[in-house]
PDB file of N, CA and C in Angstrom:
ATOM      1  N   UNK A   1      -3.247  -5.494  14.507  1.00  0.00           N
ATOM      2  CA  UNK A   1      -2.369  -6.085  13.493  1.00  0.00           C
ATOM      3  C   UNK A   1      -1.546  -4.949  12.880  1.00  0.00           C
ATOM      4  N   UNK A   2      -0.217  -5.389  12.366  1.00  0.00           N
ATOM      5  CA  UNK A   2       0.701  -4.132  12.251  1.00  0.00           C
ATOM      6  C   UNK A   2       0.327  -3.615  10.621  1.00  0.00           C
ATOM      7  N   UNK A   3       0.622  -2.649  10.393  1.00  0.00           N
ATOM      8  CA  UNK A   3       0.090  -1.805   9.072  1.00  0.00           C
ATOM      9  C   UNK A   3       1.281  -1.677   8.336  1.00  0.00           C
ATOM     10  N   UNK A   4       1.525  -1.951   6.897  1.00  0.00           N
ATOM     11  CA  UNK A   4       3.033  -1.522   6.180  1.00  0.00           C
ATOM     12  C   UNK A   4       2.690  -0.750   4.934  1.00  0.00           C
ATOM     13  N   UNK A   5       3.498  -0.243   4.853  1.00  0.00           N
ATOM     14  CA  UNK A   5       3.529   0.929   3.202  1.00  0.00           C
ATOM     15  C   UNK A   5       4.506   0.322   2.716  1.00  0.00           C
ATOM     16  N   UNK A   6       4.061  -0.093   1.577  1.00  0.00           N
ATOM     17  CA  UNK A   6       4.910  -1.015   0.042  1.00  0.00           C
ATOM     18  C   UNK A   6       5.015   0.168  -1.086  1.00  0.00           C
ATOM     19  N   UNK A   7       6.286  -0.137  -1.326  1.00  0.00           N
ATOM     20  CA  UNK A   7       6.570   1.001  -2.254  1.00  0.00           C
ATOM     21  C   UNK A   7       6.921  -0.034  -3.418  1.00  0.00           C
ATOM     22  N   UNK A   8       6.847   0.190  -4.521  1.00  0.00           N
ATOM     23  CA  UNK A   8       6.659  -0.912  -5.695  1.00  0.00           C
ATOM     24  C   UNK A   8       7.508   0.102  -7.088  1.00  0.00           C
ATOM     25  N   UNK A   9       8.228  -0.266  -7.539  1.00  0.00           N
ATOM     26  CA  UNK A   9       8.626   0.638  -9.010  1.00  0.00           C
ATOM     27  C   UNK A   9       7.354  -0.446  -9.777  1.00  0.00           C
ATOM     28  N   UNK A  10       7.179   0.477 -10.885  1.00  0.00           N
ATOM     29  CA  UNK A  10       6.598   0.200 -11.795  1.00  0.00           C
ATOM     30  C   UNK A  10       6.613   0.876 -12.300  1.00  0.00           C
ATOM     31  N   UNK A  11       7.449   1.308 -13.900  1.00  0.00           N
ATOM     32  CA  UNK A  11       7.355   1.994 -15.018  1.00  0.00           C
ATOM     33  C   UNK A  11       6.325   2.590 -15.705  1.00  0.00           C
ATOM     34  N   UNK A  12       5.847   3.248 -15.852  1.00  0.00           N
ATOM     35  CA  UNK A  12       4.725   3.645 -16.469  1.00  0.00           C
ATOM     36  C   UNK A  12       3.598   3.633 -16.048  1.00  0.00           C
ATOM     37  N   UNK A  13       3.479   3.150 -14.587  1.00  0.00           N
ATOM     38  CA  UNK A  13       2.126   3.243 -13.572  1.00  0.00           C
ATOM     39  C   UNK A  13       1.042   3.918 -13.863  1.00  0.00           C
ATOM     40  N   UNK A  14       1.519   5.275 -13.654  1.00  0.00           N
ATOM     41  CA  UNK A  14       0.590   6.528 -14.036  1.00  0.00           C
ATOM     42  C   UNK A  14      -0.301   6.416 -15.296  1.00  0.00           C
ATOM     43  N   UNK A  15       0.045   5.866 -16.046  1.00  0.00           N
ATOM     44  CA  UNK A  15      -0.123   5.430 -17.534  1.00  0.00           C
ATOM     45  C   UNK A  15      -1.284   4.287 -17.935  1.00  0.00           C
ATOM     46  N   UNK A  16      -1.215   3.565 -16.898  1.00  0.00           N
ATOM     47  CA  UNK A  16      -1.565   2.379 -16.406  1.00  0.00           C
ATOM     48  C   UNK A  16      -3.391   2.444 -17.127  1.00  0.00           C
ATOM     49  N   UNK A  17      -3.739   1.582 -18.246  1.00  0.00           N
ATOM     50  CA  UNK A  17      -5.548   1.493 -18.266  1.00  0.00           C
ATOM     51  C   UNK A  17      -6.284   1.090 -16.806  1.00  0.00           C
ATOM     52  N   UNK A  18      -7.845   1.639 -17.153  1.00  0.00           N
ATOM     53  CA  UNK A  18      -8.092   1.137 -15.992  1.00  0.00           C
ATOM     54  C   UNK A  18      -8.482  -0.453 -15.898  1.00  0.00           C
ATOM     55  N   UNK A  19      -8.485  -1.125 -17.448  1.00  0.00           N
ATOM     56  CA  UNK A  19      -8.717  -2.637 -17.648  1.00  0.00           C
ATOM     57  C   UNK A  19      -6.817  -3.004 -17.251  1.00  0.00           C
ATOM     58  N   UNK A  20      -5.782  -2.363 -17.225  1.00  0.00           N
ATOM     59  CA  UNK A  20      -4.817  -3.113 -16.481  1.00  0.00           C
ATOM     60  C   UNK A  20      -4.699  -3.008 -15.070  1.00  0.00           C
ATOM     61  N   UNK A  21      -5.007  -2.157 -14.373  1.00  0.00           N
ATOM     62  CA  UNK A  21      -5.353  -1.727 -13.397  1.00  0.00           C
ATOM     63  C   UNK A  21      -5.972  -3.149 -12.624  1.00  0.00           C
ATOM     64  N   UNK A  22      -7.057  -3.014 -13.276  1.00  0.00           N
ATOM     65  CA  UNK A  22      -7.975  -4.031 -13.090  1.00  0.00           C
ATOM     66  C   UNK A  22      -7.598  -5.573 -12.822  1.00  0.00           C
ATOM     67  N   UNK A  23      -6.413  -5.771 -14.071  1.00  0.00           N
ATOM     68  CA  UNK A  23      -5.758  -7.015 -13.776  1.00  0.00           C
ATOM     69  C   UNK A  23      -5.300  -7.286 -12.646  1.00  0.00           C
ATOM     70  N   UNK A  24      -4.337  -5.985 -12.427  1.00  0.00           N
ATOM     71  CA  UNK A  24      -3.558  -6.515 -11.636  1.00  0.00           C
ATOM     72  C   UNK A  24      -4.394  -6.497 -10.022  1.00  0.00           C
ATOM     73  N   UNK A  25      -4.953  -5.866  -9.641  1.00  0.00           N
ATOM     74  CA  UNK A  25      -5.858  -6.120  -8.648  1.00  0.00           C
ATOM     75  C   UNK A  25      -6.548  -7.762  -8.665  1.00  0.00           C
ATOM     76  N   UNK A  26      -6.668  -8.111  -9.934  1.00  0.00           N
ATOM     77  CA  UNK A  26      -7.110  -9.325  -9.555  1.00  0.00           C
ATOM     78  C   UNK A  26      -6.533 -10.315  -9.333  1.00  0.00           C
ATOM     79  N   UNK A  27      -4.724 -10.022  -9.803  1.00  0.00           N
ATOM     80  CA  UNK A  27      -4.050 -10.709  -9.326  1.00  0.00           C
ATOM     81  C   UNK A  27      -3.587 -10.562  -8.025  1.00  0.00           C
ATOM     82  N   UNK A  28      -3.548  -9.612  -7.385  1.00  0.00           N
ATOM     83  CA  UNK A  28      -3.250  -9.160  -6.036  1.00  0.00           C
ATOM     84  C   UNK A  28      -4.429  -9.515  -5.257  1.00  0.00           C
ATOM     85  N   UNK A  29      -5.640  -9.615  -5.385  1.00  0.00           N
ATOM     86  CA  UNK A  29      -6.426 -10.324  -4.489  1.00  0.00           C
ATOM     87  C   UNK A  29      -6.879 -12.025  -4.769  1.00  0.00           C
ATOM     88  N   UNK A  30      -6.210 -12.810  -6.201  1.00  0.00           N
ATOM     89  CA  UNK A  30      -6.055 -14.413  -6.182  1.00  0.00           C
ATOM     90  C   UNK A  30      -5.034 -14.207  -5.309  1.00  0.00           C
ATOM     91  N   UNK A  31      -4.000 -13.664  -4.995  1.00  0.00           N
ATOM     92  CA  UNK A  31      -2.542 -14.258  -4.424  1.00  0.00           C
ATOM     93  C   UNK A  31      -3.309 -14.199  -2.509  1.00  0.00           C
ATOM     94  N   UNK A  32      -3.877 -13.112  -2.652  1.00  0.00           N
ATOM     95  CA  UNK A  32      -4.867 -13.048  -0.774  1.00  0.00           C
ATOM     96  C   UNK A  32      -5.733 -13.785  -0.618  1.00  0.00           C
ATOM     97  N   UNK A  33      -6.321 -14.463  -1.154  1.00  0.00           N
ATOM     98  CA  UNK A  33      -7.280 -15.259  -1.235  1.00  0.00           C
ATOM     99  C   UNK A  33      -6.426 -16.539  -0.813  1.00  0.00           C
ATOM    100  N   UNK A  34      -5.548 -16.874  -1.370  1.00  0.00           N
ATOM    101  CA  UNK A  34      -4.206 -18.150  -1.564  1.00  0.00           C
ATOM    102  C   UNK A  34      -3.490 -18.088  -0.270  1.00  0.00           C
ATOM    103  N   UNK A  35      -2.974 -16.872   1.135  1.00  0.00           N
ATOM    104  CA  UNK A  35      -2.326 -16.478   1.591  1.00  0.00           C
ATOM    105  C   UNK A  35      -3.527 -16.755   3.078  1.00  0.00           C
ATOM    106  N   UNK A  36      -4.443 -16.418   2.429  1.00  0.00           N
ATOM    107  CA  UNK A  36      -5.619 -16.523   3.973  1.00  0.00           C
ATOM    108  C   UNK A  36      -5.691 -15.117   4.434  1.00  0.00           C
ATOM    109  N   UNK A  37      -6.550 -15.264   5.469  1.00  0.00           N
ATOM    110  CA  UNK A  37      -7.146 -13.870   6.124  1.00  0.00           C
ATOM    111  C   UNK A  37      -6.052 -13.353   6.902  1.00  0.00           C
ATOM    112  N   UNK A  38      -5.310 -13.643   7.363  1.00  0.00           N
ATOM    113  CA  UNK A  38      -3.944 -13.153   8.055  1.00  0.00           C
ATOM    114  C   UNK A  38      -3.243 -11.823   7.403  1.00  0.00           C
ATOM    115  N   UNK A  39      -3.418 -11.431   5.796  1.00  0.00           N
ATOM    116  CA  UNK A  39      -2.565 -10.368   5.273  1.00  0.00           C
ATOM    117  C   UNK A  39      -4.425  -9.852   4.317  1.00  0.00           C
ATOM    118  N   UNK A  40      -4.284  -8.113   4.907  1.00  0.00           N
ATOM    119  CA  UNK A  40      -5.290  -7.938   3.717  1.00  0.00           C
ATOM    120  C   UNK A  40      -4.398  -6.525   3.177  1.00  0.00           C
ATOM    121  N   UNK A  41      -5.050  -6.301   1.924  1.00  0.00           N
ATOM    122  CA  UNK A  41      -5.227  -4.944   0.884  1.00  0.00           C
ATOM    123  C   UNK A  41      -5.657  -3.938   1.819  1.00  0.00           C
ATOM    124  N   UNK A  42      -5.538  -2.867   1.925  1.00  0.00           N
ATOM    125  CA  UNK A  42      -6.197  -1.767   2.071  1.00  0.00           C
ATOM    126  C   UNK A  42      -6.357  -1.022   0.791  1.00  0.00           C
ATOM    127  N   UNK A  43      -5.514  -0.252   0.703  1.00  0.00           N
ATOM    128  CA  UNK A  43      -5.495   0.347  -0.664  1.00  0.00           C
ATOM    129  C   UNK A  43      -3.968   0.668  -1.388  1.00  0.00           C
ATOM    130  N   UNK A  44      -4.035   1.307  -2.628  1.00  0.00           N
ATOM    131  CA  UNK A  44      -2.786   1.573  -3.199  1.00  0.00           C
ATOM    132  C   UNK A  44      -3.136   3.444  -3.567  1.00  0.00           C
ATOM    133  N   UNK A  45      -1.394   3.891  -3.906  1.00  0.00           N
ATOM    134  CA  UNK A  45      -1.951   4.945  -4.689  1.00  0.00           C
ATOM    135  C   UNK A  45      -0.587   4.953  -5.502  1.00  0.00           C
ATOM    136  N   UNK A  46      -1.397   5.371  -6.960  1.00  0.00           N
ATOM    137  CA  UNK A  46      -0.655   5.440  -8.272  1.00  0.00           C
ATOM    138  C   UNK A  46       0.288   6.392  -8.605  1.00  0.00           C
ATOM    139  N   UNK A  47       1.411   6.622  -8.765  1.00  0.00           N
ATOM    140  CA  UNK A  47       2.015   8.058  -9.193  1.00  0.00           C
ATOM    141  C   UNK A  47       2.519   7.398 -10.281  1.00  0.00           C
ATOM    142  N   UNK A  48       3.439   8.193 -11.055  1.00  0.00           N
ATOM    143  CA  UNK A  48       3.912   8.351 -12.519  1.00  0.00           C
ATOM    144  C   UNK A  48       4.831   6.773 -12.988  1.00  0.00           C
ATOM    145  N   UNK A  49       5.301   6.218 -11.478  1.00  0.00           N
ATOM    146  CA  UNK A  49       6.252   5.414 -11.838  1.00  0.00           C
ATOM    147  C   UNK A  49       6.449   4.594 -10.870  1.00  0.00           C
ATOM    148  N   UNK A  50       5.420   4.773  -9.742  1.00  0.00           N
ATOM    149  CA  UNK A  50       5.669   3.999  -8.398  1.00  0.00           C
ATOM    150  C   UNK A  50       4.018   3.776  -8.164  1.00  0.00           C
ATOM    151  N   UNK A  51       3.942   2.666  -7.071  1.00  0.00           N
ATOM    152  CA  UNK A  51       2.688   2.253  -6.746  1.00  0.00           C
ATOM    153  C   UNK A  51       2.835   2.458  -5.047  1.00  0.00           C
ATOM    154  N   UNK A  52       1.802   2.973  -4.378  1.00  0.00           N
ATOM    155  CA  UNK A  52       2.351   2.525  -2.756  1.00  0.00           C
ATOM    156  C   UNK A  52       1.508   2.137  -2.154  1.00  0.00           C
ATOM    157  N   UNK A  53       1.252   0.760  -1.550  1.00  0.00           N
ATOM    158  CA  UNK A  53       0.440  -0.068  -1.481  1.00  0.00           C
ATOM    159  C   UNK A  53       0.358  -0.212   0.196  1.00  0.00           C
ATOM    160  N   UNK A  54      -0.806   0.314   0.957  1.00  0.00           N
ATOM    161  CA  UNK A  54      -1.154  -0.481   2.203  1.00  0.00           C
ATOM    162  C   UNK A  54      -1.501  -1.768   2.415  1.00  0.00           C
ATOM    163  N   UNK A  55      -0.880  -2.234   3.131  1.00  0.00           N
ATOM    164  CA  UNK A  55      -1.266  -3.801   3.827  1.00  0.00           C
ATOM    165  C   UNK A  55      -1.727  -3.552   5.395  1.00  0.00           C
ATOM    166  N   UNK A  56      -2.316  -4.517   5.733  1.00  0.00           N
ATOM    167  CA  UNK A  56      -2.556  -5.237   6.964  1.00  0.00           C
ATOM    168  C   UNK A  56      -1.650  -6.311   6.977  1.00  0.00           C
ATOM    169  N   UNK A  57      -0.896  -6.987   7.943  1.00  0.00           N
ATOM    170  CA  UNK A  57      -0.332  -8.279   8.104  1.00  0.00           C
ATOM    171  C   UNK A  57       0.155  -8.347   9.337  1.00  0.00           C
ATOM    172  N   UNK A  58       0.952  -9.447   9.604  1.00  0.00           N
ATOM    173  CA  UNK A  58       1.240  -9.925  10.666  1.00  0.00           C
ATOM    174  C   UNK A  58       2.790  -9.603  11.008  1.00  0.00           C
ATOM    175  N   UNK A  59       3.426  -9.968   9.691  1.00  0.00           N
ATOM    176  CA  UNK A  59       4.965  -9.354   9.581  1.00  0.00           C
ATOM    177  C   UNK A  59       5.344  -9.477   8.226  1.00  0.00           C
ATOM    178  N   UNK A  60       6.331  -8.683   7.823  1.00  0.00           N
ATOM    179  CA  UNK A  60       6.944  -8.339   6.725  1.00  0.00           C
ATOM    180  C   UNK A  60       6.934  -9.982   5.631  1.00  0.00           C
ATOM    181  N   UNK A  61       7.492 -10.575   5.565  1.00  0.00           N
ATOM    182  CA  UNK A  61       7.501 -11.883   5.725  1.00  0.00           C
ATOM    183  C   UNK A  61       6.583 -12.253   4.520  1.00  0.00           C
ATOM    184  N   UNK A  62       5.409 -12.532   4.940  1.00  0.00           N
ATOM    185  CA  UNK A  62       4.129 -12.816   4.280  1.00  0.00           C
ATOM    186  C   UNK A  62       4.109 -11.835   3.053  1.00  0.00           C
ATOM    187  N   UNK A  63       4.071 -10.137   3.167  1.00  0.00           N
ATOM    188  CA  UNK A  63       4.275  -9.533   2.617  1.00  0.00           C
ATOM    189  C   UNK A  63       5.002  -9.418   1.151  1.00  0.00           C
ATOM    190  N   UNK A  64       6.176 -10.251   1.183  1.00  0.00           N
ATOM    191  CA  UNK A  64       7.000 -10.781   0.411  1.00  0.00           C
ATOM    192  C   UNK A  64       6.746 -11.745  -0.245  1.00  0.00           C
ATOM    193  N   UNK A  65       5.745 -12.916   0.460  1.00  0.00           N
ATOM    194  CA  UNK A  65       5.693 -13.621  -0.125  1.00  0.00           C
ATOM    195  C   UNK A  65       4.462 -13.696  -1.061  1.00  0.00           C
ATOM    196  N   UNK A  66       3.349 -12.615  -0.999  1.00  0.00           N
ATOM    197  CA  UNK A  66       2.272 -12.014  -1.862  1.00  0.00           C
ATOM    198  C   UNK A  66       3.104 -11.242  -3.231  1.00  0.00           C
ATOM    199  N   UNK A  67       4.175 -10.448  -2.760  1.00  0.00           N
ATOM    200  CA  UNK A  67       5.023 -10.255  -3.994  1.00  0.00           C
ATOM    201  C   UNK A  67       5.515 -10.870  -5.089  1.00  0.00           C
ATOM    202  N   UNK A  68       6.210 -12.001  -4.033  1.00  0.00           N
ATOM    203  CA  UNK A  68       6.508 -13.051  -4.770  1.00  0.00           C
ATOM    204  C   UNK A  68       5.598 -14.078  -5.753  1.00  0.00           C
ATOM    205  N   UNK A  69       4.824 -14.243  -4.946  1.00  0.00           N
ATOM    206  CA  UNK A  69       3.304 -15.190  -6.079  1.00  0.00           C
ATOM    207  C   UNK A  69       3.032 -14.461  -6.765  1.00  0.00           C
ATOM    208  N   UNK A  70       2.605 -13.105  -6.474  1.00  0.00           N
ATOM    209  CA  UNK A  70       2.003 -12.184  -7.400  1.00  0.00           C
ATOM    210  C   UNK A  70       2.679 -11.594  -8.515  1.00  0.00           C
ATOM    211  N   UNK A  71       4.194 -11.242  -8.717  1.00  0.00           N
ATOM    212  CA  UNK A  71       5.038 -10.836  -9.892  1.00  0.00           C
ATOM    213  C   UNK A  71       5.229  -9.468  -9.400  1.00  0.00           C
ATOM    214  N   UNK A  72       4.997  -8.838  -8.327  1.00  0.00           N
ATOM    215  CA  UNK A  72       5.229  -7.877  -7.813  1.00  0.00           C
ATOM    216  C   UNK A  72       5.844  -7.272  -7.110  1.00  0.00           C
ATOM    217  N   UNK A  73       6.730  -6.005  -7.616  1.00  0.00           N
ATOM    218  CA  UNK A  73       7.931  -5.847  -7.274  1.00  0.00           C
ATOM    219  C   UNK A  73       7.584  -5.256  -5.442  1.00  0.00           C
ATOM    220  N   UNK A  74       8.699  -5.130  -4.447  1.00  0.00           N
ATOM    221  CA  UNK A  74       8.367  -4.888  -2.957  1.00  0.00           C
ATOM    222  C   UNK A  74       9.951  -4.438  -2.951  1.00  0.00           C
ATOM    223  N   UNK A  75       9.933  -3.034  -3.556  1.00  0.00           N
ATOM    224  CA  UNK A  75      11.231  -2.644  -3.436  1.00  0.00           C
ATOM    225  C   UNK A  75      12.051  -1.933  -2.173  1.00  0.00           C
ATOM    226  N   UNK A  76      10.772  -1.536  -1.168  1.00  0.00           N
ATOM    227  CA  UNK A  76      10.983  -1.268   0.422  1.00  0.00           C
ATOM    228  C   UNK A  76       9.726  -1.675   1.030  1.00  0.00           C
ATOM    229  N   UNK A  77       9.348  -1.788   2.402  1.00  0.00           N
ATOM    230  CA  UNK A  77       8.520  -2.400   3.275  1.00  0.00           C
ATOM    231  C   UNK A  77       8.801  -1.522   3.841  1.00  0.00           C
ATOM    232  N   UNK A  78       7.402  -0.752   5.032  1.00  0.00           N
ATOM    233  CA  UNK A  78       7.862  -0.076   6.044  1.00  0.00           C
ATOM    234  C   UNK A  78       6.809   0.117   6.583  1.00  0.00           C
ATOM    235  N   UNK A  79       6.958  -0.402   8.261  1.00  0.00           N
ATOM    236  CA  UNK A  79       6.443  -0.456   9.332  1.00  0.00           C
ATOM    237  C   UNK A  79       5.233   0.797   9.514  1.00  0.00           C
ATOM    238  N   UNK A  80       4.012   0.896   9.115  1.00  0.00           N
ATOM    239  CA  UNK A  80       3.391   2.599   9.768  1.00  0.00           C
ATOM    240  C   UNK A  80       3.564   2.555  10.874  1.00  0.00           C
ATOM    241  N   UNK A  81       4.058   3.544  11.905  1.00  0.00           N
ATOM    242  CA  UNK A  81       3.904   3.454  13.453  1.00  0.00           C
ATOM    243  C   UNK A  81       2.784   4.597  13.896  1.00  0.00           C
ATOM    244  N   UNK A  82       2.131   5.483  12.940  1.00  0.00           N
ATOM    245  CA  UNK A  82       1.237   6.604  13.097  1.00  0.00           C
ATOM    246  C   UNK A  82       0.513   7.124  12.179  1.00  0.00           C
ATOM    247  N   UNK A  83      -0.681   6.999  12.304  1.00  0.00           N
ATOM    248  CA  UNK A  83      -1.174   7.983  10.825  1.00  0.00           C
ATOM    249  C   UNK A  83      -1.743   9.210  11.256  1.00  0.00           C
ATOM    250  N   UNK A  84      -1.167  10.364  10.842  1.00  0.00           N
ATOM    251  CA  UNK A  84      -1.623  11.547  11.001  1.00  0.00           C
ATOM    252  C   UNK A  84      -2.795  12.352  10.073  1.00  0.00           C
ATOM    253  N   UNK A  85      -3.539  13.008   9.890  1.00  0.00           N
ATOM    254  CA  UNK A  85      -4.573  13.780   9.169  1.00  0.00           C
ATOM    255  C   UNK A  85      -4.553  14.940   9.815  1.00  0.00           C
ATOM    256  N   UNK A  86      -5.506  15.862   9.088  1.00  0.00           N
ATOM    257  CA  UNK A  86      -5.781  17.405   9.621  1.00  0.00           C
ATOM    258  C   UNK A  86      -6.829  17.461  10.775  1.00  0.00           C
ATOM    259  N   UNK A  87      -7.341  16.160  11.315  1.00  0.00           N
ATOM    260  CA  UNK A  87      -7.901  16.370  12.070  1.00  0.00           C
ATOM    261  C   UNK A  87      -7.183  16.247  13.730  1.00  0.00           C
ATOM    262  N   UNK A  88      -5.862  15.923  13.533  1.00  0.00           N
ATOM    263  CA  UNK A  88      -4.797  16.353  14.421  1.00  0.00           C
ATOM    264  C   UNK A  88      -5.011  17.450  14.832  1.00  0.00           C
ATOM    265  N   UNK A  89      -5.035  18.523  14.118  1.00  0.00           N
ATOM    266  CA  UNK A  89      -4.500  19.979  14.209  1.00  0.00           C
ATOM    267  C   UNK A  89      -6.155  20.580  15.324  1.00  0.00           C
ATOM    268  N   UNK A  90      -6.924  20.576  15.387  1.00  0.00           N
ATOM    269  CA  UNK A  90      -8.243  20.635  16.239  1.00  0.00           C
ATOM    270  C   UNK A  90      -7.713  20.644  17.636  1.00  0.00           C
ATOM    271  N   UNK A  91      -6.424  19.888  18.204  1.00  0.00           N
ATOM    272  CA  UNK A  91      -6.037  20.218  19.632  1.00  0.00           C
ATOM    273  C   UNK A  91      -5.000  21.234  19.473  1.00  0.00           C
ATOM    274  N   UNK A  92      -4.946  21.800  18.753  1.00  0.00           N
ATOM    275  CA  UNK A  92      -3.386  22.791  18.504  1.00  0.00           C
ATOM    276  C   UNK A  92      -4.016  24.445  18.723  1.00  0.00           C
ATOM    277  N   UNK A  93      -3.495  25.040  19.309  1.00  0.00           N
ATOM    278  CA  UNK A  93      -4.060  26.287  19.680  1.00  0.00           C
ATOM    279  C   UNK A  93      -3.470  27.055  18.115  1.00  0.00           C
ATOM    280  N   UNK A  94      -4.444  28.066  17.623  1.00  0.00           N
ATOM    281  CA  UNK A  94      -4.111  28.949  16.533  1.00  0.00           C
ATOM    282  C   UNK A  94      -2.818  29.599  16.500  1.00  0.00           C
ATOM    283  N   UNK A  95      -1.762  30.251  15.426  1.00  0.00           N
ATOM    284  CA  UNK A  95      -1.172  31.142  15.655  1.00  0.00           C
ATOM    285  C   UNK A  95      -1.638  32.306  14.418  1.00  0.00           C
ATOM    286  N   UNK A  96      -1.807  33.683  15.310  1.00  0.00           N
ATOM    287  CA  UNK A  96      -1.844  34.741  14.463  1.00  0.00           C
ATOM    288  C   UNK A  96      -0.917  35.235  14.089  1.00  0.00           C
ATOM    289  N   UNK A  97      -1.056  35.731  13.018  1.00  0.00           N
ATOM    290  CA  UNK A  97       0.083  36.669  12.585  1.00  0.00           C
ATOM    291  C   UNK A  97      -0.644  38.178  12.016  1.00  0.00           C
ATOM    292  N   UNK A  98      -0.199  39.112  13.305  1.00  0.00           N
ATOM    293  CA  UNK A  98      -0.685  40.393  12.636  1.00  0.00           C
ATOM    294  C   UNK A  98       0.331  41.496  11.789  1.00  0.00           C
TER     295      UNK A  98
END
């Protein structure tokens, strides 16, 4: 199933209690619950003024329309085609520098 990164404005995010926090997760998982097993959460991460939210889904589409029920802004969508980590780097031969 295809993977998307949601980028979300939200003012004051960073700022955010963890009892609002809280809300809104619970509104983001009534709206998945409502939507069916077809679109899930993975996770989000918080910065100062933006939220960026992993999904699972099927297509963009659905995506929008969890936004939409939910009051939540979906100010770009974008396809992951790769996830990279440091455990990439393990086939990469060293370079020295003497």
């Amino acid at each position: 199933m295809p993977k998307y990164m949601i980028e979300r404005t939200m003012p004051g995010a960073g700022e955010l209690t963890p009892q609002q926090l809280q809300a809104a997760s619970q509104t983001s998982c009534a709206v998945l619950r409502e939507l069916g097993p077809k679109i899930q959460w993975l996770e989000t991460f918080v910065t100062a003024n933006k939220v960026y939210c992993v999904f699972i889904a099927p297509n963009e589409e659905i995506i929008r329309e969890h936004a939409r029920l939910g009051g939540f802004a979906a100010d770009s969508i974008a396809l992951i085609t790769r996830v990279v980590d440091p455990s990439m780097a393990d086939s990469c031969s060293a370079i020295l520098i003497a």
